[in-house]
PDB file of N, CA and C in Angstrom:
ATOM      1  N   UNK A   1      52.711  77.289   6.972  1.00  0.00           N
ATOM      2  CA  UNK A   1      52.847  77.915   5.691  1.00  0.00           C
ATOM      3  C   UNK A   1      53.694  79.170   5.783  1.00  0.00           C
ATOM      4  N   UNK A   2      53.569  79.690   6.504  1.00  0.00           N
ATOM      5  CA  UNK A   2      54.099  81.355   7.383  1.00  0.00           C
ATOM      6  C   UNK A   2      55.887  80.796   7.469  1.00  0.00           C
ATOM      7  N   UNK A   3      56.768  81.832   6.794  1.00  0.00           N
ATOM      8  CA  UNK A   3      58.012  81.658   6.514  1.00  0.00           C
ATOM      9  C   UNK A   3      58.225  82.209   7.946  1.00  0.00           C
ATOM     10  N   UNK A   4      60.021  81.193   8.179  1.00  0.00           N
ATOM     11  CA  UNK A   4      60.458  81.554   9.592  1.00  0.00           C
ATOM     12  C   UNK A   4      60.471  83.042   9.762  1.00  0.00           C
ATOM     13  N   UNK A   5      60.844  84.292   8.989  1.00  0.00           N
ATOM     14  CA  UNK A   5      60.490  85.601   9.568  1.00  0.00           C
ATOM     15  C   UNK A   5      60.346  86.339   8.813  1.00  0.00           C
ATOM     16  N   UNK A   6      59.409  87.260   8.461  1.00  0.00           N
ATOM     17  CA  UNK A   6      58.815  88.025   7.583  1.00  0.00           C
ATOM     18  C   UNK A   6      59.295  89.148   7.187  1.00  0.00           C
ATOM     19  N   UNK A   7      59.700  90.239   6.979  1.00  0.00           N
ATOM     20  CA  UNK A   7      59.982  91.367   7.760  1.00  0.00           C
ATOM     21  C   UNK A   7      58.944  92.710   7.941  1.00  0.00           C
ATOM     22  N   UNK A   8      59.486  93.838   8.135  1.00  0.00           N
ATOM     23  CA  UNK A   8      58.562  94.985   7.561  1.00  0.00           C
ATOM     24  C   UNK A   8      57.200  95.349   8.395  1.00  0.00           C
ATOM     25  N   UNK A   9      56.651  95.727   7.524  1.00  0.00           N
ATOM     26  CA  UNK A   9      54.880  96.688   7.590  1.00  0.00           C
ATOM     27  C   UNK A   9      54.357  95.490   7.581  1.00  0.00           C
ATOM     28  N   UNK A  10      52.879  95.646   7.962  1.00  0.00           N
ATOM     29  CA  UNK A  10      51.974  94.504   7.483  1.00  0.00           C
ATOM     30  C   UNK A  10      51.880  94.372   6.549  1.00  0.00           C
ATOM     31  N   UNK A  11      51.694  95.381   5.732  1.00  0.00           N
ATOM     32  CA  UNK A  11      52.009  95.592   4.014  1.00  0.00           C
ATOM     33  C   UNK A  11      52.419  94.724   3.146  1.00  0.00           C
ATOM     34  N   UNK A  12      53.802  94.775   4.175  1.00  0.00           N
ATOM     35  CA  UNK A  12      55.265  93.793   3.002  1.00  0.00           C
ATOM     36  C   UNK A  12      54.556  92.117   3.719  1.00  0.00           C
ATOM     37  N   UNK A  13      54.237  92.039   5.327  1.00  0.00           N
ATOM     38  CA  UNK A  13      54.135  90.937   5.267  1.00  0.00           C
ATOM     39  C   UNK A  13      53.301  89.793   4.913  1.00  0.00           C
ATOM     40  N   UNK A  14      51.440  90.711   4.463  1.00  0.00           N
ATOM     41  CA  UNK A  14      50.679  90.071   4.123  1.00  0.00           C
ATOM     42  C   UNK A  14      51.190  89.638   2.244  1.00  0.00           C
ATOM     43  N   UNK A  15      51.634  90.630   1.902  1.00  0.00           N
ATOM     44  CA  UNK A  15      52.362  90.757   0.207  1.00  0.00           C
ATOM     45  C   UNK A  15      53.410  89.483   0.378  1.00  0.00           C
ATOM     46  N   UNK A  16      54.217  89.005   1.441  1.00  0.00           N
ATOM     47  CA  UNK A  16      55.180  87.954   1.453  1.00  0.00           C
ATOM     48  C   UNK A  16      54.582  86.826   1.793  1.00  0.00           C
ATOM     49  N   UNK A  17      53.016  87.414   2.518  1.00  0.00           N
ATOM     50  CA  UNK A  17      52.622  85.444   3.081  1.00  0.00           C
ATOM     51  C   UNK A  17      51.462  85.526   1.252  1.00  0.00           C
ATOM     52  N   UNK A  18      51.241  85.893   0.331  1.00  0.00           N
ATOM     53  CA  UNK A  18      50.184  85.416  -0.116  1.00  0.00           C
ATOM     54  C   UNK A  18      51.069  85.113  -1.542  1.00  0.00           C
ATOM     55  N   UNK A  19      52.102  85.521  -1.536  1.00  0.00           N
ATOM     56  CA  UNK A  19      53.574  84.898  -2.823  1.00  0.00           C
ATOM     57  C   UNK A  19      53.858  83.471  -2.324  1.00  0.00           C
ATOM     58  N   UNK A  20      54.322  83.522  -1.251  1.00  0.00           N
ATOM     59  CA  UNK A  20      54.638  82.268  -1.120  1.00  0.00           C
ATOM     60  C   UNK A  20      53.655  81.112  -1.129  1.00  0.00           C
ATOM     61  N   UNK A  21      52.014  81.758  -0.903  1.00  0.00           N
ATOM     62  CA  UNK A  21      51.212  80.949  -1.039  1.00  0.00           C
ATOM     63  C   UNK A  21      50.892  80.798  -2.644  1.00  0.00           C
ATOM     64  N   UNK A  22      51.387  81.529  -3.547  1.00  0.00           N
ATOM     65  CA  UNK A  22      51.239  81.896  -4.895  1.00  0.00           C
ATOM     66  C   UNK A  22      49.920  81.866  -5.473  1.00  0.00           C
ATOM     67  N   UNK A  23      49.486  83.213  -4.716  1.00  0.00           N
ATOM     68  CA  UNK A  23      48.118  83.698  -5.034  1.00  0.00           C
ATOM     69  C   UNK A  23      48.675  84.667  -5.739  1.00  0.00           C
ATOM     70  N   UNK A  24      47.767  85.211  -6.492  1.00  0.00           N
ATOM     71  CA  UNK A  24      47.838  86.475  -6.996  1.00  0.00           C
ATOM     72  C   UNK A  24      46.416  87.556  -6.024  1.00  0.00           C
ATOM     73  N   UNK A  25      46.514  88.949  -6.190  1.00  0.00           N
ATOM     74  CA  UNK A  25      45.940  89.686  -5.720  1.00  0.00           C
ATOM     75  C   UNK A  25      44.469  89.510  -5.941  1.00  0.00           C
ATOM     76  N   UNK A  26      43.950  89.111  -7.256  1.00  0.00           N
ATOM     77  CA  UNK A  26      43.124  89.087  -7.444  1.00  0.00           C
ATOM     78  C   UNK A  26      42.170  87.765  -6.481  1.00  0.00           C
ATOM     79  N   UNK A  27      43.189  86.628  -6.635  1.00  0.00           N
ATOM     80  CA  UNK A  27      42.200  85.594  -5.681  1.00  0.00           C
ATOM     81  C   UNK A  27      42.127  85.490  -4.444  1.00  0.00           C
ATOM     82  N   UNK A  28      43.473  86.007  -3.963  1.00  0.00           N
ATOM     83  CA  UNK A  28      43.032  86.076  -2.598  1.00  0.00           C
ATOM     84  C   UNK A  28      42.310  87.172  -2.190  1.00  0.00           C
ATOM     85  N   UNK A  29      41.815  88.422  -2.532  1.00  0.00           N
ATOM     86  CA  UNK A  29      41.104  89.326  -2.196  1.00  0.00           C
ATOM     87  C   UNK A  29      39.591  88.701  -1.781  1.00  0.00           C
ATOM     88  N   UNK A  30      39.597  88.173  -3.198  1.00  0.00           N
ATOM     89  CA  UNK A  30      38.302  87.753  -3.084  1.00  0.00           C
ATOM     90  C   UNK A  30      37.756  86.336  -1.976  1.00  0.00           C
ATOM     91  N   UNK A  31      39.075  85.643  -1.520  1.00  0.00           N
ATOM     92  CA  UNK A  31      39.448  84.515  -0.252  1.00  0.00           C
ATOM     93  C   UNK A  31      39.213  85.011   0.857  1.00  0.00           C
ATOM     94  N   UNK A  32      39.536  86.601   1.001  1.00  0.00           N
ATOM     95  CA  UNK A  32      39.292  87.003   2.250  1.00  0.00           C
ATOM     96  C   UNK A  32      38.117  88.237   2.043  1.00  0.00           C
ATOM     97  N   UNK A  33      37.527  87.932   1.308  1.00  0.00           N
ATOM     98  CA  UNK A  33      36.135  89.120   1.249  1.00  0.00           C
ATOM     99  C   UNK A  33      36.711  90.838   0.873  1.00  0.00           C
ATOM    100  N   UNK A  34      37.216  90.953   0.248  1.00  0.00           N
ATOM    101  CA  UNK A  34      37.663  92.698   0.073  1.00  0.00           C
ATOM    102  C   UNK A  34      38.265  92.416  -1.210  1.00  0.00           C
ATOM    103  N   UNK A  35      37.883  93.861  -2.032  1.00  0.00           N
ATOM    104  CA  UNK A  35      38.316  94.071  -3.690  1.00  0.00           C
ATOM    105  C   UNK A  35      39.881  93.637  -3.439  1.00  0.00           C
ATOM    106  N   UNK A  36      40.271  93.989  -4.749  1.00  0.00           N
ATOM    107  CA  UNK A  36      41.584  93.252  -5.141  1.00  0.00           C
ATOM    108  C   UNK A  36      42.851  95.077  -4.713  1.00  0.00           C
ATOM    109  N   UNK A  37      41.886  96.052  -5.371  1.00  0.00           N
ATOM    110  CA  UNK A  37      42.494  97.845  -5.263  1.00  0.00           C
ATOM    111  C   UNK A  37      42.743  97.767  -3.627  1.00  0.00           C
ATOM    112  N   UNK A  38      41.629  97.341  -2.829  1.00  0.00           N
ATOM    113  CA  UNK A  38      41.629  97.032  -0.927  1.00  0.00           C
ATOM    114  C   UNK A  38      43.057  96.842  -0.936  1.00  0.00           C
ATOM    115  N   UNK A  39      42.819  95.175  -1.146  1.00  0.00           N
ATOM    116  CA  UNK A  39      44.734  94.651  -0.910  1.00  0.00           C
ATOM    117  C   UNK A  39      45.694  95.212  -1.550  1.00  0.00           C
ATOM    118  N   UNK A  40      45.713  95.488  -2.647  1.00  0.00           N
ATOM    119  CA  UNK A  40      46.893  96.455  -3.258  1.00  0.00           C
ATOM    120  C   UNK A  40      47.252  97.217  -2.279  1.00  0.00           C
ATOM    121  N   UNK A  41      46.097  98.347  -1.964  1.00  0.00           N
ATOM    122  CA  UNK A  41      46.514  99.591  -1.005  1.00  0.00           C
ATOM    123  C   UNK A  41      47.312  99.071   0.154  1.00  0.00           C
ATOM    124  N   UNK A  42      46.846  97.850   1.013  1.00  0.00           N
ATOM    125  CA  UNK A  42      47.005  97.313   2.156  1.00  0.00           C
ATOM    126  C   UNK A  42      48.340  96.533   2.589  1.00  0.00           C
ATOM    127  N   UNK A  43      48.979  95.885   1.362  1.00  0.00           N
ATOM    128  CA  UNK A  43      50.067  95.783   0.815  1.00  0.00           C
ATOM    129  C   UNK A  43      51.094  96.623   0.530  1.00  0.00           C
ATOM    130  N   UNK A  44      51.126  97.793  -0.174  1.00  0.00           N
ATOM    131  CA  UNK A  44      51.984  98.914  -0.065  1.00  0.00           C
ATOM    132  C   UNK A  44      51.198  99.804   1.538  1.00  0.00           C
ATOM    133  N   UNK A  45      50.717  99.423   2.038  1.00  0.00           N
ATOM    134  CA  UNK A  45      50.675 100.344   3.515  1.00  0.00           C
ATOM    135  C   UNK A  45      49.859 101.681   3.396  1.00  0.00           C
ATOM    136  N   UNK A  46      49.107 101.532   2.138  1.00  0.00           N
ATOM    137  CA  UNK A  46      48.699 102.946   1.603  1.00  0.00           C
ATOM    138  C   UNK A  46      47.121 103.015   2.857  1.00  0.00           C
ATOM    139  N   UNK A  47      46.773 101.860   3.050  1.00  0.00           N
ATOM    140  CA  UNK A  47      45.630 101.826   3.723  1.00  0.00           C
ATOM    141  C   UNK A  47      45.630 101.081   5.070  1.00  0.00           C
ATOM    142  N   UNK A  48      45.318 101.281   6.128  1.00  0.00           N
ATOM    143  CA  UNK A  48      44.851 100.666   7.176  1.00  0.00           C
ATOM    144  C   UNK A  48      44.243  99.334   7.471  1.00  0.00           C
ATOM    145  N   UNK A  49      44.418  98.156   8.082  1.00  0.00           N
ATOM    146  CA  UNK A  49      43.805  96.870   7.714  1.00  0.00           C
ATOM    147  C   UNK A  49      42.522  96.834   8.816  1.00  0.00           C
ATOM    148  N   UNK A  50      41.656  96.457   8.945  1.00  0.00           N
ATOM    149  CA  UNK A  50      40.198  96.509   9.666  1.00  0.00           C
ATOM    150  C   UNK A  50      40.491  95.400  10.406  1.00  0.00           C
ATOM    151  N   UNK A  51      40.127  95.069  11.541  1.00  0.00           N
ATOM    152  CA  UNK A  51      40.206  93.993  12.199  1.00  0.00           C
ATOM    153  C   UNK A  51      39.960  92.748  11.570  1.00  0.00           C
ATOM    154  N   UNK A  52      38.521  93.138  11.116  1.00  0.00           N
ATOM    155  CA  UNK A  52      38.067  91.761  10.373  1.00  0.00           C
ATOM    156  C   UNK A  52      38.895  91.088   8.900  1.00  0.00           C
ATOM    157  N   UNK A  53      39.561  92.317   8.905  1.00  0.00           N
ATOM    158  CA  UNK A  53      40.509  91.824   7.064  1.00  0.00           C
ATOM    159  C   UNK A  53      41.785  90.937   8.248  1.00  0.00           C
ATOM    160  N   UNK A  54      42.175  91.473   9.167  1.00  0.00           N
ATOM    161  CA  UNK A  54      43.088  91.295   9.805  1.00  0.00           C
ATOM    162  C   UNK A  54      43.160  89.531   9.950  1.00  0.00           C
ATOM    163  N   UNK A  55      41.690  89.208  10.816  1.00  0.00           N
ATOM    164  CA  UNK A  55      41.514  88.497  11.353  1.00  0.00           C
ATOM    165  C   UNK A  55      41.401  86.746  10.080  1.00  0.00           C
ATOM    166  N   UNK A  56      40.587  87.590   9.079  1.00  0.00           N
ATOM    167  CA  UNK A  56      40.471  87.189   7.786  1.00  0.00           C
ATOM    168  C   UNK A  56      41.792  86.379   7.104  1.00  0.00           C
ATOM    169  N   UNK A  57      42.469  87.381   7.686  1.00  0.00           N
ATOM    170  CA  UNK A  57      43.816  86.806   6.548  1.00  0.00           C
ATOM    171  C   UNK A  57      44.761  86.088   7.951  1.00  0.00           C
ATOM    172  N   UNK A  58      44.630  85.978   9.075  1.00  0.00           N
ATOM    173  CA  UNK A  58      45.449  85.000  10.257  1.00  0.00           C
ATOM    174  C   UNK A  58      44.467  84.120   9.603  1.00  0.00           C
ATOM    175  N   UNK A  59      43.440  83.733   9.721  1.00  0.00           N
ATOM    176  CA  UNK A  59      42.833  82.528   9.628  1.00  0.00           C
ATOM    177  C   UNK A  59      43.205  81.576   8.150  1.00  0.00           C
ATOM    178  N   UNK A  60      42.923  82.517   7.003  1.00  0.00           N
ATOM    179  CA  UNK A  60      43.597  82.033   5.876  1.00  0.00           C
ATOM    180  C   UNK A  60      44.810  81.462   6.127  1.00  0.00           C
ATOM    181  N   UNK A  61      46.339  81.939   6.739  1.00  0.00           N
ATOM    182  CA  UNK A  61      47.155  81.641   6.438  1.00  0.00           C
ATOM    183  C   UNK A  61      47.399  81.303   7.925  1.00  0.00           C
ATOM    184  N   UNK A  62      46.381  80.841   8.724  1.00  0.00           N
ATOM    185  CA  UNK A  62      46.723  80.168   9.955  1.00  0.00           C
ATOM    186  C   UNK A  62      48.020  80.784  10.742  1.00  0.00           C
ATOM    187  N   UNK A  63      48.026  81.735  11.231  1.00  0.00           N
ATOM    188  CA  UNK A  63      48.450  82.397  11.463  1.00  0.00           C
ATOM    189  C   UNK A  63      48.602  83.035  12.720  1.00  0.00           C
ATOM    190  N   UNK A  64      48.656  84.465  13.625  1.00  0.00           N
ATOM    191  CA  UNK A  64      48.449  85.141  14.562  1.00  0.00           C
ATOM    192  C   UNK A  64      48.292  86.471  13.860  1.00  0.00           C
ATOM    193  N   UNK A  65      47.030  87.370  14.304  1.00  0.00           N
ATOM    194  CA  UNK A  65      46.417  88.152  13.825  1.00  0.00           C
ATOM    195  C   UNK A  65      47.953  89.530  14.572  1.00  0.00           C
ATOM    196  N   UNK A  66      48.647  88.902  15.543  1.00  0.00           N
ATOM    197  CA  UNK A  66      49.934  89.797  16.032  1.00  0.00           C
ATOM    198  C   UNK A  66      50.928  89.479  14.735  1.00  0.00           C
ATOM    199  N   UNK A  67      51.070  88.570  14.009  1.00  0.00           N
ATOM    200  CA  UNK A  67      51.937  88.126  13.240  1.00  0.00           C
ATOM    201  C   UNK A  67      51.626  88.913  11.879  1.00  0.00           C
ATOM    202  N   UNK A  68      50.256  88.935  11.406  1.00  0.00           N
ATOM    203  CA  UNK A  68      49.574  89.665  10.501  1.00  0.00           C
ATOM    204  C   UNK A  68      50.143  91.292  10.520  1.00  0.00           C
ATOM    205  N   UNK A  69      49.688  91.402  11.783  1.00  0.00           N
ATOM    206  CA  UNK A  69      50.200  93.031  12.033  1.00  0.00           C
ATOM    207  C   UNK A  69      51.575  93.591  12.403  1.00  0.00           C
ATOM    208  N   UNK A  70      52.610  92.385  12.031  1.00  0.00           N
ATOM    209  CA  UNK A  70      54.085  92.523  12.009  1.00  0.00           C
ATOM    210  C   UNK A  70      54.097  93.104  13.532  1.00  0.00           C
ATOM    211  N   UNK A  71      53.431  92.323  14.213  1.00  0.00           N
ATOM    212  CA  UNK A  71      53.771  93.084  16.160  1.00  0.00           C
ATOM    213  C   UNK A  71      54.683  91.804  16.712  1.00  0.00           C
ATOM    214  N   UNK A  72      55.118  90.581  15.538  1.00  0.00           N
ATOM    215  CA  UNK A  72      55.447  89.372  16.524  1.00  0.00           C
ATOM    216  C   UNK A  72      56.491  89.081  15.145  1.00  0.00           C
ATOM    217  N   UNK A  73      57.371  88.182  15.277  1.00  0.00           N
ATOM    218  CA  UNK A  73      57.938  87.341  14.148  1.00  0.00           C
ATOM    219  C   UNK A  73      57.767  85.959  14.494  1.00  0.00           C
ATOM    220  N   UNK A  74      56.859  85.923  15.795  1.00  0.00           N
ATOM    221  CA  UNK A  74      56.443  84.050  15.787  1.00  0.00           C
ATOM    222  C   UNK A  74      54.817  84.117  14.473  1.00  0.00           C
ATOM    223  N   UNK A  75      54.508  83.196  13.936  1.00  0.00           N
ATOM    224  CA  UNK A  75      53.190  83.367  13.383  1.00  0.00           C
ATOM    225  C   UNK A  75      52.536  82.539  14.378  1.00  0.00           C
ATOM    226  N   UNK A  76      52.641  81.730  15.664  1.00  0.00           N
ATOM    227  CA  UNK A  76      51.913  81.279  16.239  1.00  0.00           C
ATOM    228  C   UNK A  76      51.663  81.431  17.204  1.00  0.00           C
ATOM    229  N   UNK A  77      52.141  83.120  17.483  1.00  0.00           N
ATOM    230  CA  UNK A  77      51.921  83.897  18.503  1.00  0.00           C
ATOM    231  C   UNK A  77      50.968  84.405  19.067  1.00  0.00           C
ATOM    232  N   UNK A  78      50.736  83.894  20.341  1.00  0.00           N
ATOM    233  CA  UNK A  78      49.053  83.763  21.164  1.00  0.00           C
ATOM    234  C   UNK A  78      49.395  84.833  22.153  1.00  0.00           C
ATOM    235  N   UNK A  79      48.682  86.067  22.553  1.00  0.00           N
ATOM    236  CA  UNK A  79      48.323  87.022  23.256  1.00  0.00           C
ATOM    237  C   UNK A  79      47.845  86.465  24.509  1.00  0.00           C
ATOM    238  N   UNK A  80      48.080  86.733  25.708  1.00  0.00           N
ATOM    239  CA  UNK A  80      47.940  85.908  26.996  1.00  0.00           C
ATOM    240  C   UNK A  80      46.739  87.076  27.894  1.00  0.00           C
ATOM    241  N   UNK A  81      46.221  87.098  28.085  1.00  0.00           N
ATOM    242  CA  UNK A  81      45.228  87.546  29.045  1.00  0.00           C
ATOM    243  C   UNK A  81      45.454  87.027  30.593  1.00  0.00           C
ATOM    244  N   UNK A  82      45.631  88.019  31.511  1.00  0.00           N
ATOM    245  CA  UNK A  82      45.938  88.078  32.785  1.00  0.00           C
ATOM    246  C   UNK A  82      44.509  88.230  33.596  1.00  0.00           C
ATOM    247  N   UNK A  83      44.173  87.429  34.296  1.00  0.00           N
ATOM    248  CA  UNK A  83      42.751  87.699  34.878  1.00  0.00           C
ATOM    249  C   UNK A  83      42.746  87.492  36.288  1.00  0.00           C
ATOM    250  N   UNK A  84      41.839  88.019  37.264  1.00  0.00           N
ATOM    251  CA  UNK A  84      42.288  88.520  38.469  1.00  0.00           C
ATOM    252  C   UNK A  84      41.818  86.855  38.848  1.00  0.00           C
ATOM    253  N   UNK A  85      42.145  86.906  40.410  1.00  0.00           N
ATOM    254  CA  UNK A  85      41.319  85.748  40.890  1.00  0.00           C
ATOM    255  C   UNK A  85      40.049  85.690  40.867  1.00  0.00           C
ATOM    256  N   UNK A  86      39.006  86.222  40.836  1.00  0.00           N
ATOM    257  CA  UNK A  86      37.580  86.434  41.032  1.00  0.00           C
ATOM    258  C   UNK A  86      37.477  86.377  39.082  1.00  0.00           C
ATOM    259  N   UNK A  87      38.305  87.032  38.069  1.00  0.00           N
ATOM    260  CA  UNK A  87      37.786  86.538  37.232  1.00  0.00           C
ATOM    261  C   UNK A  87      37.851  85.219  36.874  1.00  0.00           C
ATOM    262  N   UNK A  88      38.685  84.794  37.031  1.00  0.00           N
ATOM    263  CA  UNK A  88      39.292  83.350  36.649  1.00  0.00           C
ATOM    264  C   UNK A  88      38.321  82.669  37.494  1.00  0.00           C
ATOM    265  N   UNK A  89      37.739  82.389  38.366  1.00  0.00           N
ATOM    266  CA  UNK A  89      36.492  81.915  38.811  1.00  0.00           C
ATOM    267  C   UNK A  89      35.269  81.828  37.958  1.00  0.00           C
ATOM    268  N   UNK A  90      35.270  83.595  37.792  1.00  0.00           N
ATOM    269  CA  UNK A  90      33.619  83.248  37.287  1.00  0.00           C
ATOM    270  C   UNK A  90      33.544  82.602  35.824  1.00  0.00           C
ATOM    271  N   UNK A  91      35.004  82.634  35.116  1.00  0.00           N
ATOM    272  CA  UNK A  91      35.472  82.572  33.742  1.00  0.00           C
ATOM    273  C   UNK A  91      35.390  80.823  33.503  1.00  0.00           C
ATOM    274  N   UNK A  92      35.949  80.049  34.612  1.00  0.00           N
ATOM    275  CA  UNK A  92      35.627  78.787  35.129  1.00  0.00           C
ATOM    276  C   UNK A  92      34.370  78.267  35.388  1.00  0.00           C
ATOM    277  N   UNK A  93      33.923  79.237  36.030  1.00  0.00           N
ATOM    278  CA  UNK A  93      32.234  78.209  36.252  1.00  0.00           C
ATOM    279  C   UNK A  93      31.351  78.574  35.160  1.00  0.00           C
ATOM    280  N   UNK A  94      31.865  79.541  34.222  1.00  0.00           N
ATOM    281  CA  UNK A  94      30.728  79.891  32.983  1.00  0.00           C
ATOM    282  C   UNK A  94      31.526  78.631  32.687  1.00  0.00           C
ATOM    283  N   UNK A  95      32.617  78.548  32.045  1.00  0.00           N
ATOM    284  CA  UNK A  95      33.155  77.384  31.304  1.00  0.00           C
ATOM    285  C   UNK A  95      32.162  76.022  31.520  1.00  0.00           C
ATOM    286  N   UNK A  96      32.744  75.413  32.901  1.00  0.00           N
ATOM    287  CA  UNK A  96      32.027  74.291  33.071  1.00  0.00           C
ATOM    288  C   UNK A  96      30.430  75.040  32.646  1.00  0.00           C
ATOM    289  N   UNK A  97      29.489  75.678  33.016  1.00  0.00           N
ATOM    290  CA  UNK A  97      27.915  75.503  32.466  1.00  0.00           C
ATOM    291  C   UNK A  97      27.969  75.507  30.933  1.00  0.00           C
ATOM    292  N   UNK A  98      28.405  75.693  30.230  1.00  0.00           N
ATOM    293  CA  UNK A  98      28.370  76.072  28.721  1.00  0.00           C
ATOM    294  C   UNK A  98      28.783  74.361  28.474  1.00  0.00           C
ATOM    295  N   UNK A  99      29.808  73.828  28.598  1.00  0.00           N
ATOM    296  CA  UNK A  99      30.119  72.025  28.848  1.00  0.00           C
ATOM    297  C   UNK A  99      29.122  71.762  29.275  1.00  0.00           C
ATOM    298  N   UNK A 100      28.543  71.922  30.261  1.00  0.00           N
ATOM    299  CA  UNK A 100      27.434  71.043  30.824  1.00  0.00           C
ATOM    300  C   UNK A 100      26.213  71.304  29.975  1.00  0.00           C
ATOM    301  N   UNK A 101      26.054  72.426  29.681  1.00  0.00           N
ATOM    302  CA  UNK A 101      24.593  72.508  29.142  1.00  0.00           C
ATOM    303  C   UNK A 101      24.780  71.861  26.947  1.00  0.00           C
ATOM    304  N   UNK A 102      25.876  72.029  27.032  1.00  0.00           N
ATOM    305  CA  UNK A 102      26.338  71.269  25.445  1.00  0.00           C
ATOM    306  C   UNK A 102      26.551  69.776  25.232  1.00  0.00           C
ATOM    307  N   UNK A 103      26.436  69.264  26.505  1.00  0.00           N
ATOM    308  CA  UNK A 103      26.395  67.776  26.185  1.00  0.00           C
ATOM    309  C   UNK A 103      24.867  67.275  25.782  1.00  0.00           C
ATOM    310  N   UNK A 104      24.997  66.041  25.694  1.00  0.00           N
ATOM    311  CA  UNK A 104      23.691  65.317  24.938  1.00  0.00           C
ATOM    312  C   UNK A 104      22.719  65.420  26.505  1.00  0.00           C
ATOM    313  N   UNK A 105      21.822  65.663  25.869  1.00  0.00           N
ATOM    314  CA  UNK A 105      20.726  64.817  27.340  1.00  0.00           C
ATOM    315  C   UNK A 105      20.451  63.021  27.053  1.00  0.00           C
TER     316      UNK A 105
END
């Protein structure tokens, strides 16, 4: 849904992904849980976005919460986590128990 490149603030770019989705302010506010005055502000840059509005509106518009916050111009831009050897172990064997203990008996 997310146009090849957005530009700007988060401001301009959440204001460019919810036109093209042709919402108006009023419904998507209420799509992603926060008044309609919230997004206005958040849109012109007047206000700060909260993680959870952040996260709120990647998921709506399927997205990357880096893409949301104009830090990327991919929208399907995935943040990579570097983990030592010893984490990547223990990160692995939680994995497999959480699989193992979620299957059927």
């Amino acid at each position: 849904m997310a146009a090849e490149y957005l530009p700007g603030t988060p401001g301009e770019r959440i204001r460019d992904l919810r036109k093209e989705a042709k919402l108006n302010q009023e419904k998507f506010a209420e799509a992603i849980g926060i008044s309609r005055s919230t997004l206005g502000d958040i849109e012109l840059d007047k206000r700060s976005i909260s993680s959870t509005t952040a996260l709120e509106i990647a998921k709506f518009f399927n997205v990357s919460v880096d893409f949301v916050l104009a830090k990327t111009d991919d929208p399907k831009h995935c943040c990579r986590i570097y983990l030592s050897p010893f984490s990547q172990i223990f990160f692995q064997a939680f994995h497999s128990l959480i699989c193992h203990i979620s299957q059927p008996i």
